[in-house]
C-alpha atoms as a PDB file:
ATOM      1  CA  UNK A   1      57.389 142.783 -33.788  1.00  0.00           C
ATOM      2  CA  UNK A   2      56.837 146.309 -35.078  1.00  0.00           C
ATOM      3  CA  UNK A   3      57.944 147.841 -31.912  1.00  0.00           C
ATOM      4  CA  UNK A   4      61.490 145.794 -32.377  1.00  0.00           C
ATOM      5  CA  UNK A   5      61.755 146.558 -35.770  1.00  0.00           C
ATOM      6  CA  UNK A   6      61.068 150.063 -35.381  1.00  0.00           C
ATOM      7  CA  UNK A   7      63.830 150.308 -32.370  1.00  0.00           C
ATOM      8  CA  UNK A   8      66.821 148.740 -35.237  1.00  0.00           C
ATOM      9  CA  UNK A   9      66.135 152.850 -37.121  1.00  0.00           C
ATOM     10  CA  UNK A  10      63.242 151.717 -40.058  1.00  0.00           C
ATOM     11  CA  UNK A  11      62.148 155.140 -40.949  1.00  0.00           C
ATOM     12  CA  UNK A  12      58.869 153.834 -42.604  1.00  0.00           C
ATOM     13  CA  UNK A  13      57.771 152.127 -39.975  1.00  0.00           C
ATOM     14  CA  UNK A  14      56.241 154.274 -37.578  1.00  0.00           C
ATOM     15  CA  UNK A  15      55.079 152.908 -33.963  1.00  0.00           C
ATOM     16  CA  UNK A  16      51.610 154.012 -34.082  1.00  0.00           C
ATOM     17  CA  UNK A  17      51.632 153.110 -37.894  1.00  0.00           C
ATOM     18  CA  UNK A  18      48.943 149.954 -38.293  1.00  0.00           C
ATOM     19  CA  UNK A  19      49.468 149.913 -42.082  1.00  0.00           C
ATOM     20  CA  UNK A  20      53.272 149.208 -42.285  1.00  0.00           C
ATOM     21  CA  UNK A  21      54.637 149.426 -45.684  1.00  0.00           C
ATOM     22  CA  UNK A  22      58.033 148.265 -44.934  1.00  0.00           C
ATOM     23  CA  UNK A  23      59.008 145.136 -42.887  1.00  0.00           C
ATOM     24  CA  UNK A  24      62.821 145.029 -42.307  1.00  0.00           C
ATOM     25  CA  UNK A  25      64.262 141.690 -42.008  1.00  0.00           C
ATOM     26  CA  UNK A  26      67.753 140.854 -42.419  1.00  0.00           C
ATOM     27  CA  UNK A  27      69.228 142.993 -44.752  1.00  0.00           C
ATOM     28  CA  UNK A  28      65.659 142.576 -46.936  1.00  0.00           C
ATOM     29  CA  UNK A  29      62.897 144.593 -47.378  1.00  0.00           C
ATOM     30  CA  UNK A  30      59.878 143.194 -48.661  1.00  0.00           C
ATOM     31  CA  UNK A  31      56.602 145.248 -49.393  1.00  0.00           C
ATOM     32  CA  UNK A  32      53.742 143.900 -47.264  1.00  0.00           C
ATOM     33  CA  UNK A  33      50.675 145.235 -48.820  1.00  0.00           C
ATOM     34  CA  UNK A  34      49.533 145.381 -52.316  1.00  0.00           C
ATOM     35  CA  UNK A  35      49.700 149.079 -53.288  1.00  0.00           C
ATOM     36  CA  UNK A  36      52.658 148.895 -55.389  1.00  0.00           C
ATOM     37  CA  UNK A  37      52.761 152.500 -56.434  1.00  0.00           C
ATOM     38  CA  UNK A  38      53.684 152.837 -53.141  1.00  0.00           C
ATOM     39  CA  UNK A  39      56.628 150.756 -52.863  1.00  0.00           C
ATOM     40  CA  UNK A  40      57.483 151.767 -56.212  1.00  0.00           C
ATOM     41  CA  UNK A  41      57.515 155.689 -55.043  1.00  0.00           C
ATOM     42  CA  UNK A  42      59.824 154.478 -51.302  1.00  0.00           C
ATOM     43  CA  UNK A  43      61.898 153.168 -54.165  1.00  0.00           C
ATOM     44  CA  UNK A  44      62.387 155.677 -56.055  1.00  0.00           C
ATOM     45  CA  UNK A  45      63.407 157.957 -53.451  1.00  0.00           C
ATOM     46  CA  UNK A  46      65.521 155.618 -51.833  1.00  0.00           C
ATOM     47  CA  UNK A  47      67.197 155.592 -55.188  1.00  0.00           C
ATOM     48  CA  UNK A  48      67.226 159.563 -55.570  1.00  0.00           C
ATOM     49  CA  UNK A  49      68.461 159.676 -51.590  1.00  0.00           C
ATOM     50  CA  UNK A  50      71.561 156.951 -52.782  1.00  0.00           C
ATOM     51  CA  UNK A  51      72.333 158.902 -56.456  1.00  0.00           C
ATOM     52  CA  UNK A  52      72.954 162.439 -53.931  1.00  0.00           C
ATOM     53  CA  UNK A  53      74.882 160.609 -51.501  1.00  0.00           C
ATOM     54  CA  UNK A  54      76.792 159.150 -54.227  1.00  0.00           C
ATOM     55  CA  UNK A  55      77.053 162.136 -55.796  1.00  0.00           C
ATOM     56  CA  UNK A  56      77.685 164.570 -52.656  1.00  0.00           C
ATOM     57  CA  UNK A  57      80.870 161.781 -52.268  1.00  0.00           C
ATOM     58  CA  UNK A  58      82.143 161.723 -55.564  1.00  0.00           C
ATOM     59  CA  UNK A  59      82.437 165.674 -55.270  1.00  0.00           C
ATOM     60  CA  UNK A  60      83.935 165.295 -51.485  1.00  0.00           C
ATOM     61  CA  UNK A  61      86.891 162.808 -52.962  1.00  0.00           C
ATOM     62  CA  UNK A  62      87.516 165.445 -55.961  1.00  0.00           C
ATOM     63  CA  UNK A  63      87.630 167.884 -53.478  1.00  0.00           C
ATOM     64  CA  UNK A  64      90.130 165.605 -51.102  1.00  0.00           C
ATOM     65  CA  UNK A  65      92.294 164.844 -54.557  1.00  0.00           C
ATOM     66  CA  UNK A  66      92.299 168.864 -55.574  1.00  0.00           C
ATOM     67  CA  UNK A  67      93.192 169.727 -52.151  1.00  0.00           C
ATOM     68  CA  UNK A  68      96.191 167.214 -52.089  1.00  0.00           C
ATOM     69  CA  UNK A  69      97.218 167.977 -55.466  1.00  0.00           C
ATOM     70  CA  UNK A  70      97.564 171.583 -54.613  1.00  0.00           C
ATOM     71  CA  UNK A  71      99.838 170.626 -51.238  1.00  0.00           C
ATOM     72  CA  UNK A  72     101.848 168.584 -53.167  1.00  0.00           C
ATOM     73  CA  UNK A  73     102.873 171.346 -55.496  1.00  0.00           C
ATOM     74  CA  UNK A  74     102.764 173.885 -52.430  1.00  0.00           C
ATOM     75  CA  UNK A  75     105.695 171.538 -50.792  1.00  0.00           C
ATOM     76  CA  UNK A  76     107.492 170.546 -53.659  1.00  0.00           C
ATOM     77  CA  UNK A  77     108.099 174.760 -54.789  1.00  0.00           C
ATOM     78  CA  UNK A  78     108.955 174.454 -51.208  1.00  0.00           C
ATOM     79  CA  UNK A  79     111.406 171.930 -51.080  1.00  0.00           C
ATOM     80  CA  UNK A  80     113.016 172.711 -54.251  1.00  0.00           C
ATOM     81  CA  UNK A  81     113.314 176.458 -52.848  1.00  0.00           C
ATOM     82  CA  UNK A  82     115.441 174.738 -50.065  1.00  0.00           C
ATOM     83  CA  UNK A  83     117.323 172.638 -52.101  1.00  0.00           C
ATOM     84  CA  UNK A  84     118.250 175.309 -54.323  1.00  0.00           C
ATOM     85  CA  UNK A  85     119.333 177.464 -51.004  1.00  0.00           C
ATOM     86  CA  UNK A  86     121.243 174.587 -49.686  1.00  0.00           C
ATOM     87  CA  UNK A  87     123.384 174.462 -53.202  1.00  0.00           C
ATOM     88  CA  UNK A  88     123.637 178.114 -52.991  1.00  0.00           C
ATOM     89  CA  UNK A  89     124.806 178.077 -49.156  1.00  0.00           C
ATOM     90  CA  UNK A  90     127.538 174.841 -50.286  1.00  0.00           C
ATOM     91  CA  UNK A  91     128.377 177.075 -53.514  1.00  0.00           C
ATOM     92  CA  UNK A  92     129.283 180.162 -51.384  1.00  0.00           C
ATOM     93  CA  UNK A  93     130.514 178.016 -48.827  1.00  0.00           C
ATOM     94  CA  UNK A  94     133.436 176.746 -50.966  1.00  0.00           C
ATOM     95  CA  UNK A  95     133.804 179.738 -53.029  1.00  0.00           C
ATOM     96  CA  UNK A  96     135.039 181.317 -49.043  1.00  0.00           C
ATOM     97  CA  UNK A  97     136.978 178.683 -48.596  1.00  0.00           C
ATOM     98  CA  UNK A  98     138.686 179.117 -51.815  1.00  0.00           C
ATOM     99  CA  UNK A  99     138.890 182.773 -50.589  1.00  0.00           C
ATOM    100  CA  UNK A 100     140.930 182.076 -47.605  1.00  0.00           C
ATOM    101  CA  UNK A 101     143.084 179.918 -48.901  1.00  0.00           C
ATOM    102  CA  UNK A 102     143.918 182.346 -51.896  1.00  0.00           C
ATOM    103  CA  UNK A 103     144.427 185.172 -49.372  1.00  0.00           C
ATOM    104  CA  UNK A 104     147.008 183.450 -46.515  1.00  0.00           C
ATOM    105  CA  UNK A 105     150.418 183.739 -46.476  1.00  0.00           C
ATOM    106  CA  UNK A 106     152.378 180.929 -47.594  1.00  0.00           C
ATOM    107  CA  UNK A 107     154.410 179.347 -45.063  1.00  0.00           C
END
């Protein structure tokens, strides 16, 4: 039993290990021994070892939201740049044409 236990990835249960603290069964674990401060300690850690992932991902998805935020307002100076460059381009555009037409002969 320990040695198919071990192979599923329990890191407190070691092979050679007679005095298993842990016993994983599905998705439970139970403490099978009576030195609570023990469990109690696995606990806490496992708790400390979930708050810094938790934490470690909380500052990853600020990062991820910062880093989007700033590419949105990268693209949109960039897109109103072109925008304004297009209406400059039509602006000048017409403003020949007007030109030309100003400047022929009239038949």
């Amino acid at each position: 039993m320990a040695d198919s236990v071990a192979s599923i990835g329990n890191r407190y249960i070691d092979s050679n290990d007679t005095d298993m603290h842990f016993l994983r069964t599905w998705a439970v674990r139970r403490c099978q021994h009576t030195d609570w401060d023990v469990c109690e300690r696995i606990r806490l850690c496992e708790l400390k070892e979930a708050r810094d992932r938790a934490a470690q991902m909380e500052k990853t998805m600020r990062w991820w939201s910062s880093c989007t935020a700033e590419w949105r307002n990268r693209w949109s100076a960039v897109r109103d740049e072109r925008n304004r460059a297009r209406e400059e381009a039509e602006t000048l555009r017409h403003n020949y044409d007007l030109l030309l037409v100003s400047t022929l002969p009239c038949c």
